[in-house]
C-alpha atoms as a PDB file:
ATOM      1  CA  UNK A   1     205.617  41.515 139.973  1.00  0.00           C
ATOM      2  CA  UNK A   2     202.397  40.083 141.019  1.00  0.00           C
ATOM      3  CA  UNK A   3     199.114  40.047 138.610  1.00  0.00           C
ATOM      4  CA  UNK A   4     196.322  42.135 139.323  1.00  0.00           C
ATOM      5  CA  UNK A   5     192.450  42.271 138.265  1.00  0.00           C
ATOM      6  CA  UNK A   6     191.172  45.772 137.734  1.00  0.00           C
ATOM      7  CA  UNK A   7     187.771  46.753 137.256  1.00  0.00           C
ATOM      8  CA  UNK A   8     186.572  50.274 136.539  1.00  0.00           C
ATOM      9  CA  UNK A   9     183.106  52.080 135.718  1.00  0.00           C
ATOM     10  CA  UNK A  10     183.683  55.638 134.024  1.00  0.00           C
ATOM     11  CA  UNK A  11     180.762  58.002 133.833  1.00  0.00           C
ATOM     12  CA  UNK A  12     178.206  57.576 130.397  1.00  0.00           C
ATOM     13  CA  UNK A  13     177.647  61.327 130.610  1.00  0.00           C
ATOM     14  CA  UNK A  14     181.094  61.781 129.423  1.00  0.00           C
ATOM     15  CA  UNK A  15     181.348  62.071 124.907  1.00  0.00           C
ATOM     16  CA  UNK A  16     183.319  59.931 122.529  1.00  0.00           C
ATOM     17  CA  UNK A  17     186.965  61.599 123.370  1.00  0.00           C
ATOM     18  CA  UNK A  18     186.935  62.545 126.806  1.00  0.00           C
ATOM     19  CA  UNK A  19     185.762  58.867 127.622  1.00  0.00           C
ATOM     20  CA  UNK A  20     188.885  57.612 125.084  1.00  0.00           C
ATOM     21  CA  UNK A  21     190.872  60.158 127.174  1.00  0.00           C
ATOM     22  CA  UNK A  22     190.201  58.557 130.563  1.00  0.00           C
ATOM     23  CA  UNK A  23     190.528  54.827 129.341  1.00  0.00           C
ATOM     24  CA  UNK A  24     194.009  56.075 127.745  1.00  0.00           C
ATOM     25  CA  UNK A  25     195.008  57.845 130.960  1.00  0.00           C
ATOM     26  CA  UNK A  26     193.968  54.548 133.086  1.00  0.00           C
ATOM     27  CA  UNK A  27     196.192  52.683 131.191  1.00  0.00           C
ATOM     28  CA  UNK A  28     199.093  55.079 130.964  1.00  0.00           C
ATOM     29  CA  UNK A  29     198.885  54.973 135.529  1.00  0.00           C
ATOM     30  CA  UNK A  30     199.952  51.341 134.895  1.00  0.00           C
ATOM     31  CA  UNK A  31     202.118  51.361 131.893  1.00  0.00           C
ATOM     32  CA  UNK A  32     204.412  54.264 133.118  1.00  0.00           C
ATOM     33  CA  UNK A  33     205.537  53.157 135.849  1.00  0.00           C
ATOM     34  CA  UNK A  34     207.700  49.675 134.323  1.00  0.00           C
ATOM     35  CA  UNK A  35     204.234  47.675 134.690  1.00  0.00           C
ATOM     36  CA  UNK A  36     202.463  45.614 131.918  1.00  0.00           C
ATOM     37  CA  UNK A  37     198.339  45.637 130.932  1.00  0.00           C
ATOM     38  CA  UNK A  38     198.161  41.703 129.716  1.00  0.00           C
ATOM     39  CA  UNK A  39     194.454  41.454 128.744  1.00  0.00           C
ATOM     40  CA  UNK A  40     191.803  44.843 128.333  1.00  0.00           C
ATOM     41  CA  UNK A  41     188.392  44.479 127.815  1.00  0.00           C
ATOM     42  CA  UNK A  42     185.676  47.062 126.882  1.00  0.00           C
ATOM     43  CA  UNK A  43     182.924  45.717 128.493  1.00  0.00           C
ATOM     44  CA  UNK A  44     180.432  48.435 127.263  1.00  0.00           C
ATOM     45  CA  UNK A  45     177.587  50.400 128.516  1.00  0.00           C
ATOM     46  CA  UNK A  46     175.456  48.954 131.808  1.00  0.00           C
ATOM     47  CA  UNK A  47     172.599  50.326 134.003  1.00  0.00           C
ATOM     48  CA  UNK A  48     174.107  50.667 136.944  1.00  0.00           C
ATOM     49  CA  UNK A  49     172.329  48.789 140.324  1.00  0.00           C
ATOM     50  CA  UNK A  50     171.843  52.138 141.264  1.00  0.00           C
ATOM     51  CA  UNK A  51     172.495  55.340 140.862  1.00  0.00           C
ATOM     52  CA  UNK A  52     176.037  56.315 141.921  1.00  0.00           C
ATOM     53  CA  UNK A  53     176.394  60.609 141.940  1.00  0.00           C
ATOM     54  CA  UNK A  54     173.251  60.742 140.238  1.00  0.00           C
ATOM     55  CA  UNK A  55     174.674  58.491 137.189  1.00  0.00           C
ATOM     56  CA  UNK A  56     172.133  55.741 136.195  1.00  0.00           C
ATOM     57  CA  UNK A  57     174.587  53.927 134.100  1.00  0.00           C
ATOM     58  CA  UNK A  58     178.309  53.696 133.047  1.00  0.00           C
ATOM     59  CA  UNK A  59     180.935  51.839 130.995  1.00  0.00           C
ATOM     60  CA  UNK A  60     182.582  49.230 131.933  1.00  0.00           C
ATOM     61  CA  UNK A  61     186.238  48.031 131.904  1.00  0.00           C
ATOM     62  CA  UNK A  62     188.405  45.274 132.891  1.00  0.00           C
ATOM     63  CA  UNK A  63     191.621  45.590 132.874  1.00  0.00           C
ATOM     64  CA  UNK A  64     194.761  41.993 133.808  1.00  0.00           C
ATOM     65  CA  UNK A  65     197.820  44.011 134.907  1.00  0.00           C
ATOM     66  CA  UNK A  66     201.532  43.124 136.130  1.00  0.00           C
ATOM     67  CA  UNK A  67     202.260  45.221 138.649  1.00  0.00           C
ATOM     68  CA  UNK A  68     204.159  46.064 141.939  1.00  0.00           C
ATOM     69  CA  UNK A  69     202.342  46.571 145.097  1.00  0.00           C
ATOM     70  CA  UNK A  70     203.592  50.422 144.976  1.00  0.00           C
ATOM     71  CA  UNK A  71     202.424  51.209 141.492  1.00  0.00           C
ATOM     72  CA  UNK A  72     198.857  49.602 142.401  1.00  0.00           C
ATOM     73  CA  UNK A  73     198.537  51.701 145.450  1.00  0.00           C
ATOM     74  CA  UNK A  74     199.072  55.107 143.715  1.00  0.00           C
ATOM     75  CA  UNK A  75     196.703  53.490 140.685  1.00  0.00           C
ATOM     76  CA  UNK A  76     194.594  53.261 143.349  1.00  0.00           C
ATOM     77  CA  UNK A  77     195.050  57.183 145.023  1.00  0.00           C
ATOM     78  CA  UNK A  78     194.557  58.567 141.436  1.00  0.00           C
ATOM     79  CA  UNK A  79     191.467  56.865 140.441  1.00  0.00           C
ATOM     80  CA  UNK A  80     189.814  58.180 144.120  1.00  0.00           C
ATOM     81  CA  UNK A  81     190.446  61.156 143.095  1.00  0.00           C
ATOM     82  CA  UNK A  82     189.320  61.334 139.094  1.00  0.00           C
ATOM     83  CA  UNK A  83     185.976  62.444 138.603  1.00  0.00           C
ATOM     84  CA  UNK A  84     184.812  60.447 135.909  1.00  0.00           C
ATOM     85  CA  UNK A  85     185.487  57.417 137.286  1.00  0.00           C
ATOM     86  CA  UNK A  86     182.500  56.167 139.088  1.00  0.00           C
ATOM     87  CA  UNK A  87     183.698  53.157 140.688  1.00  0.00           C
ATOM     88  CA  UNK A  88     186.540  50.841 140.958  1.00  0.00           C
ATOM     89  CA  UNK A  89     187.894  47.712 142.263  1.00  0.00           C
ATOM     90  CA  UNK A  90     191.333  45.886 142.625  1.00  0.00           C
ATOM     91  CA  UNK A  91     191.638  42.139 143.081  1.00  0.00           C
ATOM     92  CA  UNK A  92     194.765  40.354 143.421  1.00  0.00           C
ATOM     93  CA  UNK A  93     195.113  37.305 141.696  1.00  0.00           C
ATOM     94  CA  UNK A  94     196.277  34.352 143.804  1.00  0.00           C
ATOM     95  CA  UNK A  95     198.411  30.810 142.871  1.00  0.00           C
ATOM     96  CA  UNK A  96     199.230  32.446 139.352  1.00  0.00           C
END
C-alpha cells in the first residue's frame, strides 16, 4: 500500500445533500475497495483562480489515503467522469 494525497474541488452550485452525497461517494471509491482515508479535511468554500465550466468558486477537499496503485487509477477514471467535481489532483507521497 503506498500513501496518497488527494485533492478535489466539487461544484458550489450544488445544495447541502447532494454536495454531502458526492463527498460520501468520494470516500466510498477509496474505502471499498480494501483501502484506508487516514486524514479528511473540509477545506471550505474558495473563489476559484478562474472560472472552470462557468463555476466562479467551489469547495474544497483534501483527502491522505492508503491505497494500491489500481484502486487510485479507477479513483482517478471515476472522478473524470463525475460532473460535480470540478477539479482534481493526485500526489503520491514519497520516503513515507
Amino acid at each position: 500500500m503506498t500513501n496518497y494525497e488527494i485533492m478535489f474541488i466539487v461544484k458550489a452550485t450544488l445544495d447541502d445533500a447532494a454536495l454531502n452525497n458526492v463527498v460520501k461517494e468520494t470516500q466510498k471509491l477509496i474505502t471499498d475497495n480494501k483501502s484506508k482515508v487516514i486524514e479528511f479535511k473540509d477545506m471550505g468554500r474558495k473563489k476559484l483562480a478562474y472560472p472552470i465550466n462557468k463555476e466562479v468558486s467551489g469547495f474544497y477537499y483534501l483527502m491522505n489515503v492508503e491505497a494500491t496503485h489500481e484502486v487510485i487509477r479507477e479513483f482517478d477514471r471515476k472522478l473524470r467522469i463525475n460532473e460535480n467535481i470540478l477539479r482534481h489532483l493526485i500526489l503520491k507521497k514519497e520516503g513515507e
